[in-house]
Protein backbone atom coordinates (compact mmCIF):
# COMPACT_ATOMS: atom_id res chain seq x y z
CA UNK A 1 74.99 141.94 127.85
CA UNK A 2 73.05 145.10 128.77
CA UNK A 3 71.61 145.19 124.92
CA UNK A 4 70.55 141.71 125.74
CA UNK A 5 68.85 142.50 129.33
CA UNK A 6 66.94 146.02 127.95
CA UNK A 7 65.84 143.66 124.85
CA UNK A 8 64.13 141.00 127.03
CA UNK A 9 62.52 144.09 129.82
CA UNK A 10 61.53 145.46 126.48
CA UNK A 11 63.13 149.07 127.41
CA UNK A 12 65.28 151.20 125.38
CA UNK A 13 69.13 150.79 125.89
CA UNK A 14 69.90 154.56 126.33
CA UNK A 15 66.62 154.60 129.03
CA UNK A 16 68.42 151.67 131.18
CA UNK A 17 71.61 153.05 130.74
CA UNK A 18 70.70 156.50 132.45
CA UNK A 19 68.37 154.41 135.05
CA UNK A 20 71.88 152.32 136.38
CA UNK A 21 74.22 155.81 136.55
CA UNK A 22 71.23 157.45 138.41
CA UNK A 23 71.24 153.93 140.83
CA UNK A 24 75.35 154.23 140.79
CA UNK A 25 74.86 158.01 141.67
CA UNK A 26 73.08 157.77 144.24
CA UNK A 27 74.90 154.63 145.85
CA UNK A 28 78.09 156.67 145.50
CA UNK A 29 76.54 159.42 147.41
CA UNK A 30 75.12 157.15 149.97
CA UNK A 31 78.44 155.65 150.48
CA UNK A 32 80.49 159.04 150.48
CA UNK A 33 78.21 160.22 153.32
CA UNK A 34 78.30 156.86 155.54
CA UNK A 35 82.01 157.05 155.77
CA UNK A 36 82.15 160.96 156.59
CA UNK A 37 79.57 160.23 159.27
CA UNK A 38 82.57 157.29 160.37
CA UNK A 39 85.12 159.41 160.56
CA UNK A 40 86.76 158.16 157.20
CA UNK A 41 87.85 160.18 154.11
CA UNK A 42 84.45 160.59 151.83
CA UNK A 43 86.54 159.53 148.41
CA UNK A 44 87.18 156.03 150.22
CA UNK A 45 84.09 155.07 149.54
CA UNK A 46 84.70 155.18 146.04
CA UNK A 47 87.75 153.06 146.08
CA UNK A 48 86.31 149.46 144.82
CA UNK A 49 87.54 146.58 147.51
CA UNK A 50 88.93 149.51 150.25
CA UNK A 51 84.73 150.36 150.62
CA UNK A 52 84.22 147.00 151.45
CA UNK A 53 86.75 146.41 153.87
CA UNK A 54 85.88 149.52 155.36
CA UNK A 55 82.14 148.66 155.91
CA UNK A 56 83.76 145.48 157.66
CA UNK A 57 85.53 147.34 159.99
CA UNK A 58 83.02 149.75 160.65
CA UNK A 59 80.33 147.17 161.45
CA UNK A 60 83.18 146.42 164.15
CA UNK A 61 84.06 142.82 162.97
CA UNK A 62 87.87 142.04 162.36
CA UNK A 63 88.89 143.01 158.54
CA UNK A 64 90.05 139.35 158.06
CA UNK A 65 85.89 138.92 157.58
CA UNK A 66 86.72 140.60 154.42
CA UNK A 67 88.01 137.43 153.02
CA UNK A 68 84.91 135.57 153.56
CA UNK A 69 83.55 137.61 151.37
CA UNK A 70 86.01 135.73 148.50
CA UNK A 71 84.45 132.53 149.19
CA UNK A 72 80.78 133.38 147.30
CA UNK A 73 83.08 134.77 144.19
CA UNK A 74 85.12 131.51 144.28
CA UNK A 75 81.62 129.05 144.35
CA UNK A 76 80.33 131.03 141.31
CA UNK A 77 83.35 131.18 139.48
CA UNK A 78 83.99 126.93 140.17
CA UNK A 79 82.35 125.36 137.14
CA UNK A 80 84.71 128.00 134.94
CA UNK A 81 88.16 126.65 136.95
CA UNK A 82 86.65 123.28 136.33
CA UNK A 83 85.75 123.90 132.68
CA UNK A 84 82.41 122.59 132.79
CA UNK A 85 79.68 123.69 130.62
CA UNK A 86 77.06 121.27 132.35
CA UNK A 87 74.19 123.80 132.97
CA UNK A 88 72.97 122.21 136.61
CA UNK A 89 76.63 122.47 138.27
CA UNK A 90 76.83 126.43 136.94
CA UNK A 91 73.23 127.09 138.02
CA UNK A 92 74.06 125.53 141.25
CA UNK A 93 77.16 127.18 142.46
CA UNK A 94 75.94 130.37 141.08
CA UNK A 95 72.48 130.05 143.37
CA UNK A 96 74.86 128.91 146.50
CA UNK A 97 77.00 131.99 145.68
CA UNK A 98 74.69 134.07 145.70
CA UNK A 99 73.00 132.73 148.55
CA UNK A 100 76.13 132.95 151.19
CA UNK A 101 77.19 136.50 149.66
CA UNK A 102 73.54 137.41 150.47
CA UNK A 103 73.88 136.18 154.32
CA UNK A 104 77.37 137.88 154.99
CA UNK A 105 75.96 140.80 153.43
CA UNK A 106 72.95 140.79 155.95
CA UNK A 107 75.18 140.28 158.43
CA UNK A 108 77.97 143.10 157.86
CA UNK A 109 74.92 145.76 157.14
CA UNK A 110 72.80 144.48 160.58
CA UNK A 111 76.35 144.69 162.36
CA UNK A 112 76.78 147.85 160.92
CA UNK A 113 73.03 149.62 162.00
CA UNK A 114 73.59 148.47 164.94
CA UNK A 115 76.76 150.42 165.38
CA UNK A 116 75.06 153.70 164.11
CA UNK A 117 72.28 153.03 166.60
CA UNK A 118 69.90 152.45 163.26
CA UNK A 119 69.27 149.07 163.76
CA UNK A 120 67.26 146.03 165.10
């Protein structure tokens, strides 16, 4: 897939390779020092699902808003639990995915600048 995506931007495969671990490094580190500056242990940021439900409960909403979270991945994984292969229904649930993930996302990170006294 990545062979596919550096043939189309016309970049070399090793040269986006080391560009996404430099992005990945630097999230990790990101992450790692937002949960020692919440009082959590810095390696939980590195456990995948735990740092989400984390961020949740840091931006002080309940941790059952984690599950909302499922609903996007459900709505873009749909047409493959229905077996379609009609084009317009995958393009669709993917865009509506995307689309709600984006807008709990806003929300949890606002929610959560707020509580560091970063925010709007």
């Amino acid at each position: 897939m990545l062979q596919v995506v550096s043939a189309m931007l016309g970049i070399n495969f090793r040269l986006l390779m080391i560009v996404l671990l430099g992005i990945t490094v630097f999230f990790c580190i990101v992450f790692w020092k937002l949960f020692v500056k919440a009082n959590y242990k810095g390696y939980e940021a590195l456990i995948s699902g735990h740092n989400g439900y984390s961020l949740i409960v840091m931006s002080g909403k309940q941790g059952r808003y984690f599950f909302l979270f499922l609903i996007p991945i459900i709505i873009m994984n749909a047409p493959v639990f229905l077996g379609t292969t009609n084009t317009t229904v995958i393009s669709t649930c993917s865009a509506i995915g995307m689309l709600l993930f984006l807008i709990l996302y806003i929300d949890v990170t606002v929610s959560l600048m707020k509580r560091f006294e970063k925010g709007i």
